[in-house]
Protein backbone atom coordinates (compact mmCIF):
# COMPACT_ATOMS: atom_id res chain seq x y z
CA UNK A 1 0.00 0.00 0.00
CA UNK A 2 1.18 3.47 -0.83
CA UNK A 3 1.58 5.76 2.23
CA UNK A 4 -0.01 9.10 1.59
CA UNK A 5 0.55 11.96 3.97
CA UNK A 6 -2.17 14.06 5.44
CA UNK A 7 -1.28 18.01 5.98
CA UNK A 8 -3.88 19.93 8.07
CA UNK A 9 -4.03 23.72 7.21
CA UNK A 10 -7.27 24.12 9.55
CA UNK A 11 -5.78 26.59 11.52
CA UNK A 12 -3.80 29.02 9.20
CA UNK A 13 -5.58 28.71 5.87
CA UNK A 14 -8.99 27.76 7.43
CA UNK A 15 -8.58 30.17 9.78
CA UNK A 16 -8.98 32.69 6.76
CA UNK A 17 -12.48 31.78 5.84
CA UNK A 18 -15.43 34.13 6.23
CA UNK A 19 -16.77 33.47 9.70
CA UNK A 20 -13.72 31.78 11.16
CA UNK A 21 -12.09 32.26 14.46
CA UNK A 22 -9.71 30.20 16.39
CA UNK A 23 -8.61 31.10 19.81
CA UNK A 24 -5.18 29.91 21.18
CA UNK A 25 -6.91 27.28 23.63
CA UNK A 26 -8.97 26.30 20.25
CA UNK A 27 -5.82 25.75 18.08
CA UNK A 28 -3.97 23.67 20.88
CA UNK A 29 -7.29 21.47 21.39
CA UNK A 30 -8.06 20.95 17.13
CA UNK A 31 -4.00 20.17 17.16
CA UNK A 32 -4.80 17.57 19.60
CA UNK A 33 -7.65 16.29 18.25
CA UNK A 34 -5.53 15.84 14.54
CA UNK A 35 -2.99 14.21 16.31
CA UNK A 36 -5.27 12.03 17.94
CA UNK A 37 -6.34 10.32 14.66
CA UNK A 38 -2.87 10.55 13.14
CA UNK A 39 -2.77 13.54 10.64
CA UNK A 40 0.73 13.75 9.51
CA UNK A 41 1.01 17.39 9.97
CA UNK A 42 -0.80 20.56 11.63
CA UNK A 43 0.22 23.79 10.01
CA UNK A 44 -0.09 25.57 13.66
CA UNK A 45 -0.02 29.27 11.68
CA UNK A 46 2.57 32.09 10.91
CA UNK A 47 4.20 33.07 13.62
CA UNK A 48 5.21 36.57 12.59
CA UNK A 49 1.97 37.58 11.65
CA UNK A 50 0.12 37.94 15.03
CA UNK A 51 0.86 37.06 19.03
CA UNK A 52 -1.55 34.36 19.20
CA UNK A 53 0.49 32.35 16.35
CA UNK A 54 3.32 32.94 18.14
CA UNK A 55 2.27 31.65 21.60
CA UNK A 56 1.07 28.93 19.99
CA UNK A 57 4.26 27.31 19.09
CA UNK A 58 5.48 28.25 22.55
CA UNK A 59 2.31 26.14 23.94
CA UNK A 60 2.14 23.22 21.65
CA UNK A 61 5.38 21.84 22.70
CA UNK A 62 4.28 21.45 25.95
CA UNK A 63 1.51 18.58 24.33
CA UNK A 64 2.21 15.11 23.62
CA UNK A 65 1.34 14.88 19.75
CA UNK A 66 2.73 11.38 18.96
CA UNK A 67 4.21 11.07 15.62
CA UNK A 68 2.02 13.73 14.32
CA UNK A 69 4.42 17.43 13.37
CA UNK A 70 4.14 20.52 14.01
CA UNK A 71 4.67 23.16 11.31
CA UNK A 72 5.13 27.15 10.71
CA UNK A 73 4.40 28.79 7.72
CA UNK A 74 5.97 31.62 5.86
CA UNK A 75 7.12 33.08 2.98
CA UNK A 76 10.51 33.46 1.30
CA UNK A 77 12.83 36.28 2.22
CA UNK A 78 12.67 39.44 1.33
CA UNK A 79 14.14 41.03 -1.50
CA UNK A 80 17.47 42.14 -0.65
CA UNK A 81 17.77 40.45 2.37
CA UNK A 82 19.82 37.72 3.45
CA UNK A 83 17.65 35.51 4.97
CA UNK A 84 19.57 35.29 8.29
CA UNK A 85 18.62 39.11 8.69
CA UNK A 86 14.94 38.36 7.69
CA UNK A 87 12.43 38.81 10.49
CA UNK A 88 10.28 36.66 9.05
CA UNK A 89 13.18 33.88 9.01
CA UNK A 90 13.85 34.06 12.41
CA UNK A 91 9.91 33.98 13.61
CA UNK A 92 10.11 31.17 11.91
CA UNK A 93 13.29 29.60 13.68
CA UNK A 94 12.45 30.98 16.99
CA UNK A 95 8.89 28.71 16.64
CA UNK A 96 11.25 25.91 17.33
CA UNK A 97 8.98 24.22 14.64
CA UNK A 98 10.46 21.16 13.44
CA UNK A 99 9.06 21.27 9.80
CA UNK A 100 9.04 25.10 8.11
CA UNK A 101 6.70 25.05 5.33
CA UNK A 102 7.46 28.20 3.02
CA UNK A 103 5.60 29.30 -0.13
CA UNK A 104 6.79 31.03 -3.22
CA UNK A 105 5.89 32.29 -6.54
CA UNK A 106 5.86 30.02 -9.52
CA UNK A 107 3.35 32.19 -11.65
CA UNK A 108 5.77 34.71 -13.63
CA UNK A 109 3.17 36.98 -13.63
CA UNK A 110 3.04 37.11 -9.57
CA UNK A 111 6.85 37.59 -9.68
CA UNK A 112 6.59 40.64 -11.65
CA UNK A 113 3.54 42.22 -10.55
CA UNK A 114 3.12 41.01 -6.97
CA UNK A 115 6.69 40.76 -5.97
CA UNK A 116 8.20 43.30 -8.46
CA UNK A 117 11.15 41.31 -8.56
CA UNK A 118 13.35 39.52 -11.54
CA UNK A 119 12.16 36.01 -12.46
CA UNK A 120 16.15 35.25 -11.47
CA UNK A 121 15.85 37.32 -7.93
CA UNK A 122 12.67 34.85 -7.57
CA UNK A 123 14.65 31.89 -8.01
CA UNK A 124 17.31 33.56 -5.40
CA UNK A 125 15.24 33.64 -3.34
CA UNK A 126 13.30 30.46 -2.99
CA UNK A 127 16.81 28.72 -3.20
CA UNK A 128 18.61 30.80 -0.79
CA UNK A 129 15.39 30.80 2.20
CA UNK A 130 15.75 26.85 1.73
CA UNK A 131 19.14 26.32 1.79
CA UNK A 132 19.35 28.36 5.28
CA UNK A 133 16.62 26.91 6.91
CA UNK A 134 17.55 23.52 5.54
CA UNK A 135 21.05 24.72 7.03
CA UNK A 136 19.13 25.26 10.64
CA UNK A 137 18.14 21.98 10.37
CA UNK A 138 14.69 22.04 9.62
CA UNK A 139 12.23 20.14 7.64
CA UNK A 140 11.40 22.31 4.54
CA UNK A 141 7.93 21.81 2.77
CA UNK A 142 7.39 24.37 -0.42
CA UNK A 143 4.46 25.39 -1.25
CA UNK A 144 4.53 26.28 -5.06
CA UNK A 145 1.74 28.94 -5.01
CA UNK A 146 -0.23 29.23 -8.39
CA UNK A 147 1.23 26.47 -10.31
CA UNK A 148 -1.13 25.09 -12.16
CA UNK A 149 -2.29 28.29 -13.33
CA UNK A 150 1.67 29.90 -13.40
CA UNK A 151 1.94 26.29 -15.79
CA UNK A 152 -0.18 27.52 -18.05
CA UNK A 153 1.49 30.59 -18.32
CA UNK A 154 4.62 30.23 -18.51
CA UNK A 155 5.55 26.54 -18.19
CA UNK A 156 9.34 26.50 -18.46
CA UNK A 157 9.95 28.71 -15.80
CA UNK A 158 7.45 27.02 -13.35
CA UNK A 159 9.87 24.30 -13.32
CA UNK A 160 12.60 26.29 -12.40
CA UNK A 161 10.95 27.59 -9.32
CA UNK A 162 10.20 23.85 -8.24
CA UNK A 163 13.48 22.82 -8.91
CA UNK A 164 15.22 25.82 -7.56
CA UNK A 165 13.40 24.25 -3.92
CA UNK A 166 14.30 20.85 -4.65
CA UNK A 167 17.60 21.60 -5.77
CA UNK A 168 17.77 23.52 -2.53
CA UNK A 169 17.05 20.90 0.22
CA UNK A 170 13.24 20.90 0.18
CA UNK A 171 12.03 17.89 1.38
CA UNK A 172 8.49 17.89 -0.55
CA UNK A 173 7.32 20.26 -3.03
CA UNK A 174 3.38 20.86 -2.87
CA UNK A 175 1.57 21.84 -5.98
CA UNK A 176 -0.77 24.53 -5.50
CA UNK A 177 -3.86 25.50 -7.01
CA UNK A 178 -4.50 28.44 -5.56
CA UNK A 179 -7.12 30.37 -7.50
CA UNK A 180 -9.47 26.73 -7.45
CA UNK A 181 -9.72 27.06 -11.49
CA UNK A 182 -7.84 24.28 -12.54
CA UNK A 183 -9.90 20.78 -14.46
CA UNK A 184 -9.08 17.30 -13.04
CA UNK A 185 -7.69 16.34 -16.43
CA UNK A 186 -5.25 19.90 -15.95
CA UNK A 187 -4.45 18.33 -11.91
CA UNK A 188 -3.41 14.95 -13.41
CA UNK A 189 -1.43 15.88 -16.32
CA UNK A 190 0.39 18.53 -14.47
CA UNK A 191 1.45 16.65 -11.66
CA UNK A 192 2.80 13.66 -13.27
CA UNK A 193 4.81 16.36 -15.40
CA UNK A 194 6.11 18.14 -11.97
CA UNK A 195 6.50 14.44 -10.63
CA UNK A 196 8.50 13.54 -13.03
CA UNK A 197 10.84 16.47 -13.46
CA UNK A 198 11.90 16.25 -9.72
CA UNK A 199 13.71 13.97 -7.10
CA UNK A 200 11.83 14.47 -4.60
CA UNK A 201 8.24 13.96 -3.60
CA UNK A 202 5.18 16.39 -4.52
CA UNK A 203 2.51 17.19 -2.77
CA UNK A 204 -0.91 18.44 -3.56
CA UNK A 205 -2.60 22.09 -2.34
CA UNK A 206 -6.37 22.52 -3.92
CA UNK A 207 -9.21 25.72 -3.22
CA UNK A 208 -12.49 24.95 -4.18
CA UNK A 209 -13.53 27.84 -5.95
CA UNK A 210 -14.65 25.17 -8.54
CA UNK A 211 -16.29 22.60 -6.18
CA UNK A 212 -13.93 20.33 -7.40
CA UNK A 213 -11.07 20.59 -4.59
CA UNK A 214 -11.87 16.90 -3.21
CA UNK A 215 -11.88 15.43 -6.46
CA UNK A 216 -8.54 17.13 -8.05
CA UNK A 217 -6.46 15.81 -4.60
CA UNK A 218 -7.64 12.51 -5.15
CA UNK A 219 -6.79 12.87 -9.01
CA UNK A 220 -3.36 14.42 -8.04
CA UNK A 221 -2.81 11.00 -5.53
CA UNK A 222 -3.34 9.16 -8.65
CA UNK A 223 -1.05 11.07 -10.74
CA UNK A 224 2.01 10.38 -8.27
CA UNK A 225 1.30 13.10 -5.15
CA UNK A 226 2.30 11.35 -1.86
CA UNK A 227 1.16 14.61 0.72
CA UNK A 228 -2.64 16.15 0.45
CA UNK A 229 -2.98 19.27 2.14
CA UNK A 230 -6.86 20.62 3.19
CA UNK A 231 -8.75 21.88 6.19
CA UNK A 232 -11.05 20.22 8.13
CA UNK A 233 -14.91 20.44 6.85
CA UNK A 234 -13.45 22.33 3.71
CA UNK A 235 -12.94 26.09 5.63
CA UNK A 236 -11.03 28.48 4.10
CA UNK A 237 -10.83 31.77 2.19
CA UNK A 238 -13.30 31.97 -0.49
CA UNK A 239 -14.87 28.88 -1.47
CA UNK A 240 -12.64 27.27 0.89
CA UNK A 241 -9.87 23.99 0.75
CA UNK A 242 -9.81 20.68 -0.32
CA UNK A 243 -12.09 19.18 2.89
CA UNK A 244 -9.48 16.30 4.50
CA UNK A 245 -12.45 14.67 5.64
CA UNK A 246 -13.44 13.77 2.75
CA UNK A 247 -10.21 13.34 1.37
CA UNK A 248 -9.20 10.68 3.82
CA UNK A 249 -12.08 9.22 3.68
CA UNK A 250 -12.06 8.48 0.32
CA UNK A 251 -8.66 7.20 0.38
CA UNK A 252 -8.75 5.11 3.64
CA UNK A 253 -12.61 3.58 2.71
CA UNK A 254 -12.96 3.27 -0.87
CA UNK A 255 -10.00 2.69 -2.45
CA UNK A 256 -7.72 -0.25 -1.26
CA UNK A 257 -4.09 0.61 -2.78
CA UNK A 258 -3.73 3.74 0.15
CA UNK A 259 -2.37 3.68 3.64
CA UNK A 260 -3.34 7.25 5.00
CA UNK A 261 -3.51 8.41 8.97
CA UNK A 262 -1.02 5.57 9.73
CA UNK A 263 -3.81 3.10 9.27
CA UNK A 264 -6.38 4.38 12.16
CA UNK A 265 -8.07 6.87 12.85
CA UNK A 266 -10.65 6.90 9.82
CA UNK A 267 -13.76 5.89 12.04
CA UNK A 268 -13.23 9.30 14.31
CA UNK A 269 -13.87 11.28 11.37
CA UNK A 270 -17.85 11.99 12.40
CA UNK A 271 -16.37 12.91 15.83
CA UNK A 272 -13.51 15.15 14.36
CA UNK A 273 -15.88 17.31 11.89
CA UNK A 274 -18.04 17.98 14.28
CA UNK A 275 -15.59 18.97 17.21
CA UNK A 276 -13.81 21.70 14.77
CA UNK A 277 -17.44 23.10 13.52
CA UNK A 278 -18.66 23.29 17.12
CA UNK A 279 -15.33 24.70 18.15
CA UNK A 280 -15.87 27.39 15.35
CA UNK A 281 -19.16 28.16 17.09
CA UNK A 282 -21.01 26.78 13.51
CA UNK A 283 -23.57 24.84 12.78
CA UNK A 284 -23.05 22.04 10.91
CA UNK A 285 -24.59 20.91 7.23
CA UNK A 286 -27.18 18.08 7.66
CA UNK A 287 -26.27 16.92 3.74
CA UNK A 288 -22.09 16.84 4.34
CA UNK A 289 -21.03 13.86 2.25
CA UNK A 290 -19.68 11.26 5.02
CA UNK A 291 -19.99 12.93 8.12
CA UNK A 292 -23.73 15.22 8.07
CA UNK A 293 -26.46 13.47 9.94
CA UNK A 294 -28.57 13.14 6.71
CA UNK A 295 -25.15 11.82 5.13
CA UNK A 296 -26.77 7.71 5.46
CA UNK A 297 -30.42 8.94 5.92
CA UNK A 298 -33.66 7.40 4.53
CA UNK A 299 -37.03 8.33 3.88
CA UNK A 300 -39.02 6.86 0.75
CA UNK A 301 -40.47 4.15 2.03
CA UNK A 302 -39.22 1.76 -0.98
CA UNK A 303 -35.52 2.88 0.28
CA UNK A 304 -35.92 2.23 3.60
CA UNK A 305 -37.56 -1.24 2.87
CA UNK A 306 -33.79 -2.19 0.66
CA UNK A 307 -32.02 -0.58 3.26
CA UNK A 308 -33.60 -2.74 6.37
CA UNK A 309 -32.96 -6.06 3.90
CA UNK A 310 -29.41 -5.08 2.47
CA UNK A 311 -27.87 -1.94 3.99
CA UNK A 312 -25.53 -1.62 0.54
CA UNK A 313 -28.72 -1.59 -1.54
CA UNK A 314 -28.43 2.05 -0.83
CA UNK A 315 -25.22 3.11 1.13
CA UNK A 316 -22.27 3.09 -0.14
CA UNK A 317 -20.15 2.16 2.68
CA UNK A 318 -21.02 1.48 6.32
CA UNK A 319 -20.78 4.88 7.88
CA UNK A 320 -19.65 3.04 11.18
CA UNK A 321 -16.28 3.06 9.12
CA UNK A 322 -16.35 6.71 9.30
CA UNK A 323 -18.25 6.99 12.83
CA UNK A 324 -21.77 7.98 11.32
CA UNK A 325 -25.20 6.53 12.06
CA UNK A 326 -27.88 5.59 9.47
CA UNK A 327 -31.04 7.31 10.06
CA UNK A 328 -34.57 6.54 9.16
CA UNK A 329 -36.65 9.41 8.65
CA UNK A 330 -40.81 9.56 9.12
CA UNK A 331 -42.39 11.96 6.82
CA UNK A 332 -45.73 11.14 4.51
CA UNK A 333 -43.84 9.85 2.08
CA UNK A 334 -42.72 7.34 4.38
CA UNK A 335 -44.51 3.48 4.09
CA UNK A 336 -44.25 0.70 7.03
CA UNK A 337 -40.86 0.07 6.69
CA UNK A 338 -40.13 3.41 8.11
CA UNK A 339 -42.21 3.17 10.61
CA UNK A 340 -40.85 -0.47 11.45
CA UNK A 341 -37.53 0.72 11.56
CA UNK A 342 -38.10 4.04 13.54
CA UNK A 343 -39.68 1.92 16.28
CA UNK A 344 -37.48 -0.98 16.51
CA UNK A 345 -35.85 -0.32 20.03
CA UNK A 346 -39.86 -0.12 21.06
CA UNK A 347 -40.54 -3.70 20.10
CA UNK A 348 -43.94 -3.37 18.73
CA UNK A 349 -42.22 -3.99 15.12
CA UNK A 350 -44.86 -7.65 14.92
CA UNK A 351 -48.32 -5.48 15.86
CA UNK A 352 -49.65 -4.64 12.29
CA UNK A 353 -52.51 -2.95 13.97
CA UNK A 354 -50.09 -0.07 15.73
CA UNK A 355 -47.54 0.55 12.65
CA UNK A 356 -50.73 1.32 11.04
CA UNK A 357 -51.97 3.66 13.58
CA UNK A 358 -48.75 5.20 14.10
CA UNK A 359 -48.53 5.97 10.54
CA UNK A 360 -51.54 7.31 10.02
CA UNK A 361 -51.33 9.18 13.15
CA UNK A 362 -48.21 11.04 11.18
CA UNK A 363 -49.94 11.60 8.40
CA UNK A 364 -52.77 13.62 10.11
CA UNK A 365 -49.77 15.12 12.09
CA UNK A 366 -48.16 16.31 9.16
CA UNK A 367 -51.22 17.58 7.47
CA UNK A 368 -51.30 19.71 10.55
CA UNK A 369 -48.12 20.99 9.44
CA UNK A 370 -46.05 18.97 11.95
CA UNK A 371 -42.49 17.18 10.69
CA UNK A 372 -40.47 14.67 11.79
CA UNK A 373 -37.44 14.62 9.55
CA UNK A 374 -35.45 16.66 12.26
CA UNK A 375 -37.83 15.97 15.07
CA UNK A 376 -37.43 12.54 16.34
CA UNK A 377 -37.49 13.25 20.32
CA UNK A 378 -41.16 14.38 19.37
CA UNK A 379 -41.67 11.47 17.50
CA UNK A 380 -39.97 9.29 19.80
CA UNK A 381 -43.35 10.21 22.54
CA UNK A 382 -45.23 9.95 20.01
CA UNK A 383 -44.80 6.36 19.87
CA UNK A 384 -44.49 5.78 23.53
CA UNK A 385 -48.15 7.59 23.60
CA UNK A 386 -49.62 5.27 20.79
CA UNK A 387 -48.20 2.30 22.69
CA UNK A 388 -49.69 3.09 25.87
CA UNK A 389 -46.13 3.53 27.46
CA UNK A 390 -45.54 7.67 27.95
CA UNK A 391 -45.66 8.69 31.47
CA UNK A 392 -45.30 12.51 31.50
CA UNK A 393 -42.41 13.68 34.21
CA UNK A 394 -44.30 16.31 34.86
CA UNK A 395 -47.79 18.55 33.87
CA UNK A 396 -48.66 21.98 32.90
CA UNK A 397 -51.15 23.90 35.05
CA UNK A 398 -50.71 27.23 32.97
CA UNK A 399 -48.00 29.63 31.84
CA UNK A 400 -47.73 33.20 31.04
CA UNK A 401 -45.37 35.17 29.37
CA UNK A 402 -44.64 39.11 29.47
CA UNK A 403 -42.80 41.27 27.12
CA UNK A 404 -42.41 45.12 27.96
CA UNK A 405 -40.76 48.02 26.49
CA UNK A 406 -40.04 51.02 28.24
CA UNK A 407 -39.87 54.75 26.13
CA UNK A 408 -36.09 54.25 25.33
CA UNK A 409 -37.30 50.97 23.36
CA UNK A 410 -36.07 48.94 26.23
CA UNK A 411 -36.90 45.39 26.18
CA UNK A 412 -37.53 42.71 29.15
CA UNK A 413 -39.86 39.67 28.83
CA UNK A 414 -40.09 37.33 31.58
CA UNK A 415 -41.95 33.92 31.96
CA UNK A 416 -44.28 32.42 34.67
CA UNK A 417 -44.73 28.45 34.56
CA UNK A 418 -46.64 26.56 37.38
CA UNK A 419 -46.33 23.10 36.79
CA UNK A 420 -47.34 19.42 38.66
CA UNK A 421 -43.72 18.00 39.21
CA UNK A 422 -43.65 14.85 41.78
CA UNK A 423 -46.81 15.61 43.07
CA UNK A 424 -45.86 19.47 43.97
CA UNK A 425 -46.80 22.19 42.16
CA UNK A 426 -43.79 24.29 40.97
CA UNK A 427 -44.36 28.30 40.28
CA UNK A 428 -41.05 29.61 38.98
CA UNK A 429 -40.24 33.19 37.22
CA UNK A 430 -37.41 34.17 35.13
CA UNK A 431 -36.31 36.63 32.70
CA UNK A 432 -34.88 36.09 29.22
CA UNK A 433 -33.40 37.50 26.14
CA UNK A 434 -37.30 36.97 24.49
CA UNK A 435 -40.06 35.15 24.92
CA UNK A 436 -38.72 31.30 24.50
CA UNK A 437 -35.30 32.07 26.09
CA UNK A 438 -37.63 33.07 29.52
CA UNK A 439 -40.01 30.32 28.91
CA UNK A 440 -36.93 27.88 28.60
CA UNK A 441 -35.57 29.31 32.01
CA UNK A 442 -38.54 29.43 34.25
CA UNK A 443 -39.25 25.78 33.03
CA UNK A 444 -35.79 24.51 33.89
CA UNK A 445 -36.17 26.27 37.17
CA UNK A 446 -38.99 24.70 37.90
CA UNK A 447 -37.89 20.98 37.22
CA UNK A 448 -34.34 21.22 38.40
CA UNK A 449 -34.93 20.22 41.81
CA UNK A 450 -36.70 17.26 40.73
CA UNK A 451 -34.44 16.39 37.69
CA UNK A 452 -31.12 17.75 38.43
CA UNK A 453 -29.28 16.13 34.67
CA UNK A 454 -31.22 18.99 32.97
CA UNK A 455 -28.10 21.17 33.99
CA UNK A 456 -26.16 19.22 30.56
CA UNK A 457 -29.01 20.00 27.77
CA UNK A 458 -28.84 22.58 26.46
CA UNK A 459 -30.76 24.65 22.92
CA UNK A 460 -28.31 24.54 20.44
CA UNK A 461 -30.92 26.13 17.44
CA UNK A 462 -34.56 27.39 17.37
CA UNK A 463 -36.38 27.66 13.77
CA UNK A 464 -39.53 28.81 12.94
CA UNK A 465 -41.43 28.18 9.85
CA UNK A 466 -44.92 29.60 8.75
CA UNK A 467 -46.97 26.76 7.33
CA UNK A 468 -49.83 28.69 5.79
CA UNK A 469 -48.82 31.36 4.69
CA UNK A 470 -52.43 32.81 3.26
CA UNK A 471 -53.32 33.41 6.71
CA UNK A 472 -50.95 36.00 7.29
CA UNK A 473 -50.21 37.01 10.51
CA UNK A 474 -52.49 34.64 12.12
CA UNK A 475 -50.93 31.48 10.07
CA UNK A 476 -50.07 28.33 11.73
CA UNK A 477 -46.58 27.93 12.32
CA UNK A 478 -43.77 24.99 12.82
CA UNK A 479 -41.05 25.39 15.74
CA UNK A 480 -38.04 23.08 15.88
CA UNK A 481 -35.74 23.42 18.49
CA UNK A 482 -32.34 21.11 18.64
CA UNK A 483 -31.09 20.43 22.09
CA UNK A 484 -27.90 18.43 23.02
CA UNK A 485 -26.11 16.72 25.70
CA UNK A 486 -23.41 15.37 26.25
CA UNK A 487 -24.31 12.17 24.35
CA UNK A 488 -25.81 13.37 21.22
CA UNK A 489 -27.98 15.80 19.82
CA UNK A 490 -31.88 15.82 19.13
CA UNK A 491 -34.75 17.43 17.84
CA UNK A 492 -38.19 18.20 18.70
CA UNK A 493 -41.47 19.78 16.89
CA UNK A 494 -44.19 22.06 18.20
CA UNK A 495 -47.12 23.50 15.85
CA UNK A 496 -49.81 26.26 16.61
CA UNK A 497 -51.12 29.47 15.52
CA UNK A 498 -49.60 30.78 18.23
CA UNK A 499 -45.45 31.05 18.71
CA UNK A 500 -45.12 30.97 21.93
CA UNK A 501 -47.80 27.89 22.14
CA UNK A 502 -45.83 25.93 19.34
CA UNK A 503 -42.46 26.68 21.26
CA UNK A 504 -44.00 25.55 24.64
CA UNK A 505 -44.53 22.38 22.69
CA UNK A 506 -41.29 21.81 21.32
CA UNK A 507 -39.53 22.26 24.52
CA UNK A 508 -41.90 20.27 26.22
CA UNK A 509 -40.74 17.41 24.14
CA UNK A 510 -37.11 18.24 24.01
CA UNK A 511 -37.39 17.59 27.91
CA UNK A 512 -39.29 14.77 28.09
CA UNK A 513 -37.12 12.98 25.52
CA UNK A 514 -34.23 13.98 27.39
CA UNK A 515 -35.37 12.69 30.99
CA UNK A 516 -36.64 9.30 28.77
CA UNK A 517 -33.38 8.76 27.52
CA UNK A 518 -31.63 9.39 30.94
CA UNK A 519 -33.55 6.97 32.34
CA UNK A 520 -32.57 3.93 30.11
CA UNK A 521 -29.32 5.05 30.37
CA UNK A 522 -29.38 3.64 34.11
């Protein structure tokens, strides 16, 4: 098997996409979390670009990373400077990073209208910031910025910048396509060219301003490449970088002739995607190929029927190979199979008589305008209440909610809930950012003393969606709220004409299914 090297750029180049933000603690614990499945390297930023870079060099080495490296980034000297006088040289040096990756020009045009140099002083100086840090006794990785496109334009000398690194010391020169234009068939051709006019290994360095970055690393592996470099869940400036987990994925899952992340690792991808987008502070997409939660979902009922017989009928690998769940979804599209296999932990999957009256129960439902697709805490009860089996934790006696402004345009709204919990009634008040925030509150405040694991859930999103629309302002509408835990995440549905009613609903359920769950967890 052919080792291929995995090169994390999550934390400089990811760093520079729209939305973004890494602090220092977040860096150290996404460096960890690499490491932990056995990324090759973790591009840890450019130290002479900001403090926080800086400090995080200093703090890494004080974190065991395994075989996994640690690299700063930079750029080749300046002109006229010998690189032992170059700031930027010695950030680099004083990083005490063991691998120095360092990007230059191959694109002509750059060289003469970015840099304003001579396409010799170029050369210079790519050769000579090598050669001394090589000389310092550091791993070198160059980054050939704008090849494919500097190729195209003018192809001899786009060797000489590549060779001028390799003839320096580099270790591995990393083919860049940095404006995300370049073809698959342009990836392939061009690498085996640079591949072959070198003696020493090439990497691979795609944007996706194309939507093709995933697909022209894996065509550049083909071609010869031996290092992929991407970000984690694709972030990055622009369109964003080649996404590694989909990269590795790819390599480590379906194809058989690649050894990548030292041959582990590949079934904490789920885990790792979701770590970095919640460490972001995003949300992450339901459809992400491999990882999303809708990523092995089904809901026609003629799918889920293969799927329950022969899981390959329509998955295309077992996403417990990448640490995903499949997923059955309800919806009135959805036949007895769904309903089978939405219900199996229940055990009523041999009584005809309550699939059918579950399922039609969800079609009225969703006539309503309820859904289940991202609800299925609320659907969840709603089996457990067809079955006979739902015992509510506790009951509503009433609730009122207050919102106030003052003549500044001052805003406070505050919630009253009086509730039957263990056979006491609970009247709690508290205050909130809006109406649902203060209904959430009060409500936890009033079933905390009784069920004290409410403290770990939490709301992680709130939508609301009108369902009639005609009706205008006194439409019905749909309220889904996600809460998590610390085992998972789930979602819940309310619908009403009223807001508040339909969140009441939804949070109602989000509880319920929480304390349920809890409970079996015993």
């Amino acid at each position: 098997m052919k080792t291929i090297e995995m090169y994390d750029t999550t934390l400089r180049d990811g760093s520079q996409g729209e939305g973004v933000n890494f602090s220092l603690q977040d860096k150290l614990s996404i460096t960890e979390k690499l490491a932990g499945i056995g990324v090759d390297y973790v591009e840890g930023g450019y130290p002479l670009s900001n403090e926080k870079d800086a400090q995080f060099f200093q703090r890494v080495r004080d974190i065991d990373l395994g075989d996994t490296k640690v690299c700063a980034f930079g750029m080749t000297h300046r002109r006229g400077t010998h690189p032992k006088n170059d700031p930027g040289m010695q950030a680099l040096l004083e990083s005490h990073a063991g691998v120095i990756t360092i990007v230059g020009k191959t694109s002509d045009f750059h060289v003469a209208e970015v840099l304003r140099v001579s396409n010799q002083e170029n050369l210079d100086m790519i050769a000579q910031t090598i050669e001394y840090l090589c000389q310092e006794g550091r791993e070198v990785i160059y980054d050939a910025e704008h090849f494919f496109d500097g190729w195209k334009s003018n192809a001899e000398y786009a060797v000489e910048t590549i060779r001028a690194a390799a003839g320096a010391g580099a270790n591995t020169i990393v083919l860049c396509d940095t404006n995300g234009g370049s073809m698959p068939e342009e990836i392939y051709d061009l690498t085996s060219v640079a591949r072959d006019a070198l003696d020493v290994p090439v990497g691979i360095h795609c944007h996706n301003d194309c939507s093709l970055a995933v697909a022209n690393s894996l065509t550049a592996v083909a071609a010869g490449a031996v290092q992929v470099q991407g970000t984690v869940n694709g972030f990055g400036e622009r369109c964003g970088n080649a996404d590694l987990i989909a990269v590795i994925a790819n390599l480590a899952v379906k194809k058989s002739e690649y050894s990548v992340l030292r041959n582990r690792g590949a079934e904490h991808l789920t885990e790792l995607s979701r770590f970095v987008y919640e460490t972001a502070n995003m949300r992450y997409p339901a459809n992400q190929p491999f990882v999303g939660t809708s990523a092995f979902a089904h809901k026609g009922g003629m799918h889920v029927h293969a799927v329950r017989r022969v899981t390959a009928s329509y998955e295309h690998i077992d996403p417990e190979k990448i640490g995903n769940e499949r997923r059955f979804l309800v919806s009135e599209l959805s036949g007895r199979s769904n309903i089978i296999a939405m219900t199996t932990k229940h055990n009523i999957q041999d009584d005809p008589k309550i699939m059918d009256r579950i399922l039609a129960l969800v079609v009225d439902l969703e006539n309503q305008g309820y859904q289940f697709e991202a609800a299925e805490a609320s659907f969840d009860l709603l089996v457990k209440k067809s079955v006979g089996t739902f015992q509510p934790h506790f009951e509503r006696i009433n609730y009122h909610v207050n919102v106030e402004t003052d003549r500044s345009g001052q805003v406070t709204t505050a919630a009253t809930v009086k509730l039957w919990v263990a056979d006491k009634v609970r009247h709690e008040v508290a205050e909130g950012d809006g109406p649902v925030n203060a209904l959430d509150a009060a409500l936890r405040k009033a079933l905390n003393g009784a069920y004290p694991n409410l403290d770990t859930m939490r709301l992680v999103d709130y939508k609301v969606r009108v369902i009639n629309s005609e009706a205008g302002t006194a439409a019905a509408v749909r309220v889904i709220i996600e809460s998590e835990d610390e085992n998972g995440i789930w979602g819940s549905v309310g619908v009403s004409e009223n807001v508040i009613e339909a969140s009441w609903m939804a949070l109602v359920d989000s509880i319920e299914y929480k304390l349920y769950r809890d409970e079996q967890a015993e």
